[in-house]
N, C-alpha and C. Protein backbone atom coordinates (compact mmCIF):
# COMPACT_ATOMS: atom_id res chain seq x y z
N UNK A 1 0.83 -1.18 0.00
CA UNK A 1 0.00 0.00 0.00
C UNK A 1 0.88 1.26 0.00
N UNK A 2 2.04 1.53 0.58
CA UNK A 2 3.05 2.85 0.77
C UNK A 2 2.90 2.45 -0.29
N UNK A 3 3.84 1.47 -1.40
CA UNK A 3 4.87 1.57 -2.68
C UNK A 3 3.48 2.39 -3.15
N UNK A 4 2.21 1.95 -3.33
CA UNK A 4 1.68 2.52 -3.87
C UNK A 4 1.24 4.32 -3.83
N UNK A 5 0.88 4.32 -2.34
CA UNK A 5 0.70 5.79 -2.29
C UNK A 5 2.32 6.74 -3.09
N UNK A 6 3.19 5.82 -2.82
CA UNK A 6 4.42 6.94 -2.82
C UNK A 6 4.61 7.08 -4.27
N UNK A 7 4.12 5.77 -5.38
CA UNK A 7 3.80 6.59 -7.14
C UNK A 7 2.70 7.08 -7.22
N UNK A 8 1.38 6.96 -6.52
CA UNK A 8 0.44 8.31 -6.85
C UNK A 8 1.07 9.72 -6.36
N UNK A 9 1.99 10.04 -5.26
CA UNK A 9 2.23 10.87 -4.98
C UNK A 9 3.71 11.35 -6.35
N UNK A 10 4.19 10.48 -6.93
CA UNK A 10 5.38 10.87 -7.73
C UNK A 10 4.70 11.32 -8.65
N UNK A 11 3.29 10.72 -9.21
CA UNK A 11 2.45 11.17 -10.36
C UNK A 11 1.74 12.38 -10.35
N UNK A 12 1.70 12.62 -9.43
CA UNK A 12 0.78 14.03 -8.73
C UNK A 12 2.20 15.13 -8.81
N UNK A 13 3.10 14.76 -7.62
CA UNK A 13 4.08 15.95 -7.99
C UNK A 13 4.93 16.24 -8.87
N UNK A 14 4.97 15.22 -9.74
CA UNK A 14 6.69 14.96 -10.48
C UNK A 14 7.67 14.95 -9.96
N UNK A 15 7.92 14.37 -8.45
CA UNK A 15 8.96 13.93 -7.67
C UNK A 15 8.78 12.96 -6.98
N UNK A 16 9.63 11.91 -6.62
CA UNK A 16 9.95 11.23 -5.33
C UNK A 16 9.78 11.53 -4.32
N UNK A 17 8.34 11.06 -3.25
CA UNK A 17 8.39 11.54 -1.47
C UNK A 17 9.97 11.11 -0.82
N UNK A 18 9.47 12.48 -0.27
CA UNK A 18 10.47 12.07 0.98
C UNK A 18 10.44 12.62 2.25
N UNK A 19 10.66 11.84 2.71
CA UNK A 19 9.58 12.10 4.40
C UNK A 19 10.80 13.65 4.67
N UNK A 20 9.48 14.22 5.68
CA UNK A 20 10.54 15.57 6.00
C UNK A 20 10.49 16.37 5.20
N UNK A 21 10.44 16.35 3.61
CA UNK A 21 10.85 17.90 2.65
C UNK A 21 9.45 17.65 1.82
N UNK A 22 9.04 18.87 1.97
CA UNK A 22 7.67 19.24 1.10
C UNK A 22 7.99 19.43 -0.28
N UNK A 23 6.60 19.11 -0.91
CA UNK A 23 6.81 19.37 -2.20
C UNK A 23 7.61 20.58 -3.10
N UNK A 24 7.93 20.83 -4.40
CA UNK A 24 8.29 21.81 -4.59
C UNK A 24 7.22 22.85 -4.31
N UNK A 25 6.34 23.03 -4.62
CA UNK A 25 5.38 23.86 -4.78
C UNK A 25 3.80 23.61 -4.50
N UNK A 26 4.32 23.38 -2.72
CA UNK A 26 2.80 23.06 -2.31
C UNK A 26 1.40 23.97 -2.41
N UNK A 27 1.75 25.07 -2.85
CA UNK A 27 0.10 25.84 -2.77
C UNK A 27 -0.15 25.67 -4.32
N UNK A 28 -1.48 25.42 -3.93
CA UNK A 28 -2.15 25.52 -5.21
C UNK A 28 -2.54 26.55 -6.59
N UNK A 29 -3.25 26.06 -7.39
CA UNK A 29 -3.16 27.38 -8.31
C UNK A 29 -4.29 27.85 -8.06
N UNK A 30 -4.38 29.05 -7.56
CA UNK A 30 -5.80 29.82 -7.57
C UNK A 30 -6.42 30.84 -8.42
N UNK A 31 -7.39 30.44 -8.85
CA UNK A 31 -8.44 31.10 -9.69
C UNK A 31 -8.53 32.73 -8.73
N UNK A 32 -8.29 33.64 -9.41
CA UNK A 32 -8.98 34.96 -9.12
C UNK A 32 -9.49 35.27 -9.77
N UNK A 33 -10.31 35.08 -10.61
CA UNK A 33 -11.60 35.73 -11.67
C UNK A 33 -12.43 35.43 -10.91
N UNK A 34 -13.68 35.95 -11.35
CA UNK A 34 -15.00 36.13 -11.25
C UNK A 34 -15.44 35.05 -10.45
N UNK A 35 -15.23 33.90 -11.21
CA UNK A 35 -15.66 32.35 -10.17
C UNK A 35 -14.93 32.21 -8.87
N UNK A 36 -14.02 33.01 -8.88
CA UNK A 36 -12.80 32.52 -7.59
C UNK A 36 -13.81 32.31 -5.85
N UNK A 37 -13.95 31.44 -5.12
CA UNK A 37 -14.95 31.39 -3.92
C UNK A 37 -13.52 31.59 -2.88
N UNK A 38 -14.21 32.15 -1.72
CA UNK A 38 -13.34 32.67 -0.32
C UNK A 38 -12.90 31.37 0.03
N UNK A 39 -12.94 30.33 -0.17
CA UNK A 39 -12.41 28.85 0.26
C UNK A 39 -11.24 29.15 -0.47
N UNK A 40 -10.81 29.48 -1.45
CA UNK A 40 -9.70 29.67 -2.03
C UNK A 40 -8.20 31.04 -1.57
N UNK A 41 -9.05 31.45 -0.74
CA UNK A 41 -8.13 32.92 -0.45
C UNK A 41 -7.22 32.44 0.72
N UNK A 42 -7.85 31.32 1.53
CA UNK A 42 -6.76 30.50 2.72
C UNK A 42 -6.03 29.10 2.10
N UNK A 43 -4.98 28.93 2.18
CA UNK A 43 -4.51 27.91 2.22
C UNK A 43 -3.43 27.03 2.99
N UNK A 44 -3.90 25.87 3.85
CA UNK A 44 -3.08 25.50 4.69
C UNK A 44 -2.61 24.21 4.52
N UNK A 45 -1.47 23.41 4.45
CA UNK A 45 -0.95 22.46 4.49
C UNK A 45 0.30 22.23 5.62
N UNK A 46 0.74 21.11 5.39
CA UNK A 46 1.98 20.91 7.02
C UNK A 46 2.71 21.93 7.03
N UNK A 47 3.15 22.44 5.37
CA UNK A 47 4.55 23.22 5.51
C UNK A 47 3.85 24.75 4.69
N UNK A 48 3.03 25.01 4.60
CA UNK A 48 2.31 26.07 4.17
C UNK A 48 1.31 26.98 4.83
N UNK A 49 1.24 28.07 5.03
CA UNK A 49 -0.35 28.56 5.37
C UNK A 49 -0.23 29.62 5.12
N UNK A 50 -0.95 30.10 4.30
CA UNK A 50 -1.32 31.35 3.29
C UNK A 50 -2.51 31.89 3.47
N UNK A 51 -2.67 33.32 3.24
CA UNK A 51 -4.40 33.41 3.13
C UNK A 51 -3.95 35.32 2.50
N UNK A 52 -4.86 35.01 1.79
CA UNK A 52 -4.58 36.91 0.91
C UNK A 52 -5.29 37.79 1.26
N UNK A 53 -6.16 37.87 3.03
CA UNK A 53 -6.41 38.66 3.52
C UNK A 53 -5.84 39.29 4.82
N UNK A 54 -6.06 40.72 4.57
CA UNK A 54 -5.43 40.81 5.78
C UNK A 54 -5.59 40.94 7.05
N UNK A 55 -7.03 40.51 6.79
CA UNK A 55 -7.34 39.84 8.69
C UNK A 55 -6.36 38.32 9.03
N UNK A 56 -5.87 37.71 8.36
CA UNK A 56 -5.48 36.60 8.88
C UNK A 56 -6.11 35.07 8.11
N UNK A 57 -5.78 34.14 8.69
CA UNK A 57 -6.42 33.06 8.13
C UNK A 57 -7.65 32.67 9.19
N UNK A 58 -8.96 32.42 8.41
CA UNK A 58 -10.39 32.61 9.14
C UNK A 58 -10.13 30.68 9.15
N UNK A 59 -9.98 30.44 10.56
CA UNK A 59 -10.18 29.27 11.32
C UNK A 59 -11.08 28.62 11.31
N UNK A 60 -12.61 29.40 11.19
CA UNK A 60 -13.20 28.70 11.11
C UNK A 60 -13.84 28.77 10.11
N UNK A 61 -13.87 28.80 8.58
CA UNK A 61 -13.30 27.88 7.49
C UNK A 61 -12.76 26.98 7.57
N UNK A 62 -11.60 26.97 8.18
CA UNK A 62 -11.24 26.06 7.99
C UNK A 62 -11.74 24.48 9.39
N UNK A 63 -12.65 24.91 9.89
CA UNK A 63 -13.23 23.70 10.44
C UNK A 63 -14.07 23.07 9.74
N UNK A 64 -15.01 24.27 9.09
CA UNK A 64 -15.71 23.65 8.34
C UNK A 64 -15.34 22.66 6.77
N UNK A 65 -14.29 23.34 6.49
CA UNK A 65 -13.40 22.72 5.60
C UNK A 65 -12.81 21.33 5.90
N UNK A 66 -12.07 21.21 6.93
CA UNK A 66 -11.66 19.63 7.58
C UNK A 66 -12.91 18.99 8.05
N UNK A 67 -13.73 19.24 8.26
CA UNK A 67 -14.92 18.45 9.01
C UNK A 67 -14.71 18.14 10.57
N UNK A 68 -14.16 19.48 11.61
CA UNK A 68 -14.02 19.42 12.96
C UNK A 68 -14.53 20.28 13.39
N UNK A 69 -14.99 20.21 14.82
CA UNK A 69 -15.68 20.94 15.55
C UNK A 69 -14.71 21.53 16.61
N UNK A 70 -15.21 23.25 16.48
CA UNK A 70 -14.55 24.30 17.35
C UNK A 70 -14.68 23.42 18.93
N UNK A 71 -13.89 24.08 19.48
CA UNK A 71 -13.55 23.86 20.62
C UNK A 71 -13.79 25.12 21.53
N UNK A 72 -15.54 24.71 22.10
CA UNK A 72 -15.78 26.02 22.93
C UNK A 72 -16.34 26.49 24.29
N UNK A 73 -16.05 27.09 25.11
CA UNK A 73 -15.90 26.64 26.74
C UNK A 73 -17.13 25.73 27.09
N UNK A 74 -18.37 25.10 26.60
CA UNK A 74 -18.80 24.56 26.71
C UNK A 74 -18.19 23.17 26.70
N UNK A 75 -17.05 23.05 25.87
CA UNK A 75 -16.80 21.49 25.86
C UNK A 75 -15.32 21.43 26.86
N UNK A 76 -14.52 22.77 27.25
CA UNK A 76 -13.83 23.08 28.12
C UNK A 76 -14.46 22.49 29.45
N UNK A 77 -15.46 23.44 29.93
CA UNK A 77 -16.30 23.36 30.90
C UNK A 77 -16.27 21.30 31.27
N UNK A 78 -16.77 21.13 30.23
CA UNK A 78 -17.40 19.59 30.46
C UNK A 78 -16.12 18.40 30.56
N UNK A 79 -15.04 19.28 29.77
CA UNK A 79 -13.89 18.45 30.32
C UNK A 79 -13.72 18.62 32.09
N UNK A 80 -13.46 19.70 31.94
CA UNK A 80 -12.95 20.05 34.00
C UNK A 80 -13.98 19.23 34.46
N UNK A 81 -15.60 19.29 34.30
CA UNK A 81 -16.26 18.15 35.07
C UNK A 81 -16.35 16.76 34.94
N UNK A 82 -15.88 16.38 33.89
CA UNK A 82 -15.59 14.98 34.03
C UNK A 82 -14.34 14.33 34.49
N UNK A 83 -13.29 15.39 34.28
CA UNK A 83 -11.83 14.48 34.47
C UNK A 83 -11.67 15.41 36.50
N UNK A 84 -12.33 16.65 36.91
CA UNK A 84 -12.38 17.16 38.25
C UNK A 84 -11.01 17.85 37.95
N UNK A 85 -10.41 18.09 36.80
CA UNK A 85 -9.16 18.83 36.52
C UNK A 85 -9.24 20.09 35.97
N UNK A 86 -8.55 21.10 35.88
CA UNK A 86 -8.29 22.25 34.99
C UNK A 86 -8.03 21.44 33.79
N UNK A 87 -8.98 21.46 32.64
CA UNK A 87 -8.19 21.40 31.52
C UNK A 87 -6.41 21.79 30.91
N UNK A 88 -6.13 21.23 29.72
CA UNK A 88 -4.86 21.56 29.52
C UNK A 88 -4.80 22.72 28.95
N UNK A 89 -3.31 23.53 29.51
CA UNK A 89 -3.57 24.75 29.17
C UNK A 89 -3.70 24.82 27.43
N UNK A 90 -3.44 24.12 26.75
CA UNK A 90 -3.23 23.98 25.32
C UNK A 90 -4.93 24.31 24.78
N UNK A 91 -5.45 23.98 25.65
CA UNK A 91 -6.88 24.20 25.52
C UNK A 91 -7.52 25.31 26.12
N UNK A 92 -7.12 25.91 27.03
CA UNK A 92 -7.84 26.59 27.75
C UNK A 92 -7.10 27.99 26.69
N UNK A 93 -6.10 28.17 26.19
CA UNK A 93 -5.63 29.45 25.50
C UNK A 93 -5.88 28.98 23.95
N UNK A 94 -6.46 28.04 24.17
CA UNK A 94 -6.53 28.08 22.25
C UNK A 94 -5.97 27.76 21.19
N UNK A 95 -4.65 27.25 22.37
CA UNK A 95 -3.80 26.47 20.81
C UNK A 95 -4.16 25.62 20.09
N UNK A 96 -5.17 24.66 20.91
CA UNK A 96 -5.37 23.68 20.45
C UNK A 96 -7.19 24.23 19.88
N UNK A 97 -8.08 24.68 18.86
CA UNK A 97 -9.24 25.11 18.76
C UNK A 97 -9.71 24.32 17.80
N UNK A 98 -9.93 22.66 17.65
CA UNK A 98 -11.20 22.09 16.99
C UNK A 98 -10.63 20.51 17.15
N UNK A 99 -11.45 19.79 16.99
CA UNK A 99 -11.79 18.48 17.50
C UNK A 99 -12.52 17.53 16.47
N UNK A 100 -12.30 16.16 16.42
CA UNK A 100 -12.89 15.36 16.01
C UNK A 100 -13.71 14.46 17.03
N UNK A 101 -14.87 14.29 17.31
CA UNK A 101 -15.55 12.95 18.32
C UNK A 101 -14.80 13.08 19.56
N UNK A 102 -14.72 14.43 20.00
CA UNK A 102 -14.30 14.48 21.45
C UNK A 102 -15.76 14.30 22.55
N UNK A 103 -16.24 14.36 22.00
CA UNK A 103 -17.86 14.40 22.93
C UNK A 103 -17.77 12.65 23.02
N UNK A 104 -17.57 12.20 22.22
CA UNK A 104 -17.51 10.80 21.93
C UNK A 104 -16.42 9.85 23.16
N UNK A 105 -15.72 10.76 22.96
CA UNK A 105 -14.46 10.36 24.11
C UNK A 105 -14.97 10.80 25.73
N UNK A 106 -15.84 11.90 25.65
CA UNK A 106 -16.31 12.21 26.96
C UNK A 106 -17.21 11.27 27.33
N UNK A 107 -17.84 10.94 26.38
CA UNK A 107 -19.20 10.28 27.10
C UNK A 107 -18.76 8.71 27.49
N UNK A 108 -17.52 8.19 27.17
CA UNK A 108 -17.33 7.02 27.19
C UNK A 108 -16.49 7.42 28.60
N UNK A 109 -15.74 8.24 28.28
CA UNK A 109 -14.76 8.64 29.94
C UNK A 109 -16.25 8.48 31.11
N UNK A 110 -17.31 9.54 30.87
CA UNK A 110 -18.34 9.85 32.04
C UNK A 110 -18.68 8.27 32.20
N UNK A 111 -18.90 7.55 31.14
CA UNK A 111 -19.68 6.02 32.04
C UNK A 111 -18.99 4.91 31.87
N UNK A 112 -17.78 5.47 32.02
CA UNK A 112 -15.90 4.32 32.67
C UNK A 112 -16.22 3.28 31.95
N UNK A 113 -16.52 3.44 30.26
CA UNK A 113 -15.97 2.21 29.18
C UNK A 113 -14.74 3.11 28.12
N UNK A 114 -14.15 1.75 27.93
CA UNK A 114 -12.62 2.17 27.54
C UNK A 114 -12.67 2.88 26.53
N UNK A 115 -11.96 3.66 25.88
CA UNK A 115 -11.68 4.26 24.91
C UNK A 115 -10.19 4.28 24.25
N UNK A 116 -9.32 4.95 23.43
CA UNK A 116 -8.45 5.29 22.98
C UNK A 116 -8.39 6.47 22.19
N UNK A 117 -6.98 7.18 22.63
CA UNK A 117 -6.74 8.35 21.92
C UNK A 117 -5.65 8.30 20.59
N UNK A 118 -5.48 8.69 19.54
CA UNK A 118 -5.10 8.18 18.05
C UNK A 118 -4.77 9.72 17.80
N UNK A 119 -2.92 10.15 17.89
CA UNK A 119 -3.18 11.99 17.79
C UNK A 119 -2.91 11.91 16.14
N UNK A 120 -2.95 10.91 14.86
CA UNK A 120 -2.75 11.58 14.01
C UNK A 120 -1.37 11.57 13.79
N UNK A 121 -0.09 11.28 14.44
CA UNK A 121 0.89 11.93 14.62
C UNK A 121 1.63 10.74 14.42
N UNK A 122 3.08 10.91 13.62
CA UNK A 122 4.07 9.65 13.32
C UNK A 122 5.11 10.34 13.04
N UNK A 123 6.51 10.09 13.29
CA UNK A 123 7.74 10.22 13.19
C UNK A 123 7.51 11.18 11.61
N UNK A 124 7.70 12.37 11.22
CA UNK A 124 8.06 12.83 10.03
C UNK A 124 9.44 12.51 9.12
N UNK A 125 10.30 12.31 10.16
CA UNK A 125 11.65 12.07 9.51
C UNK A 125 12.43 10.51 10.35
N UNK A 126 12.96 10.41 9.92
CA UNK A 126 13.91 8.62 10.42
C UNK A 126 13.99 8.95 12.27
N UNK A 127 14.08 10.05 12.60
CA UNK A 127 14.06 10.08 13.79
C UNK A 127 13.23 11.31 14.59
N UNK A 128 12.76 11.23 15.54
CA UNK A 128 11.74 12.24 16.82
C UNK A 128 12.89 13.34 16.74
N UNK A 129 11.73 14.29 16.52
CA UNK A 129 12.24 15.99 16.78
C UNK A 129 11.32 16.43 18.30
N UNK A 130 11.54 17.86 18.35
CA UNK A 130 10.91 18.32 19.29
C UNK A 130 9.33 18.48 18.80
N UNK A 131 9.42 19.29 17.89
CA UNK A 131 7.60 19.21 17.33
C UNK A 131 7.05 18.27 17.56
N UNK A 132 7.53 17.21 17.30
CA UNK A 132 6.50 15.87 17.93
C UNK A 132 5.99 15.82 19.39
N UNK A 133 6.70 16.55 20.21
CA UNK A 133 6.26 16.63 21.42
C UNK A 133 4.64 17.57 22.06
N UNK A 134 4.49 18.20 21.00
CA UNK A 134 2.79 18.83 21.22
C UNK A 134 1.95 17.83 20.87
N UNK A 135 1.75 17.30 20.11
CA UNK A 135 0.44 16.24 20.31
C UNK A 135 0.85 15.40 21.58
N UNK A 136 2.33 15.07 22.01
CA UNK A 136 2.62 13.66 22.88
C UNK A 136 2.19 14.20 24.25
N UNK A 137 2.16 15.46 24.32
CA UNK A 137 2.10 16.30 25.89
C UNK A 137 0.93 16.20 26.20
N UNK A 138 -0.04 16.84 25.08
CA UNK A 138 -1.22 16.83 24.69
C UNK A 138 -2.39 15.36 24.89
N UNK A 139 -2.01 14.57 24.61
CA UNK A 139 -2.18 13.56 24.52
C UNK A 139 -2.38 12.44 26.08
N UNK A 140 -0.84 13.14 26.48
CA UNK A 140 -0.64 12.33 28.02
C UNK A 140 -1.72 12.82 28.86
């Protein structure tokens, strides 16, 4: 299955992956004529994030774009009462602002059947950097 992803990805970029170095030219080509839609004015990838306004890049686009849900003192709140902790500060300032099936994870924490947490997250290069350490902190 890799050998395979790694020639759709040679066919797509006209290069060889290689873990660690981004494509040559990860942003896309964007339409500015007439048809051009505001989904197009942000663009974010691992090693990219662009947006051609100058408020910033609108976040939440982009939740709605990934298919995650904001993270908002309501689900703060409901963490501190289920775990009897201050949430992590990663949460409580916002670094961390949207979620997949975290309600999902609460409700199984509130009536003590097991769960597991999955951050998404794998070695980028042959060996652990420091960046890897925010989801692992996060996580613990």
């Amino acid at each position: 299955m890799l050998v395979s992803l790694k020639m759709s990805y040679k066919a797509a970029a006209g290069e060889d992956y290689k873990a660690d170095c981004p494509p040559g030219n990860p942003a896309p080509t964007s339409n500015h004529g007439p048809d051009a839609t505001e989904a197009e004015e942000d663009f974010v990838d691992p090693w990219t994030v662009q947006t051609s306004s100058a408020k910033g890049i609108d976040y939440d686009k982009l939740i709605v774009r990934f298919g995650s849900s904001k993270i908002d003192k309501e689900l703060i709140n409901r963490i501190e009462r289920a775990t009897g902790q201050r949430p992590h500060h990663f949460l409580r300032r916002g670094i961390f602002f949207s979620h997949r099936d975290m309600n999902q994870v609460l409700d199984a924490y509130e009536n003590k059947k097991p769960f597991y947490l999955y951050t998404g997250r794998g070695p980028s290069s042959e060996a652990m950097h420091v960046g890897h350490l925010i989801p692992f902190i996060f996580t613990k």
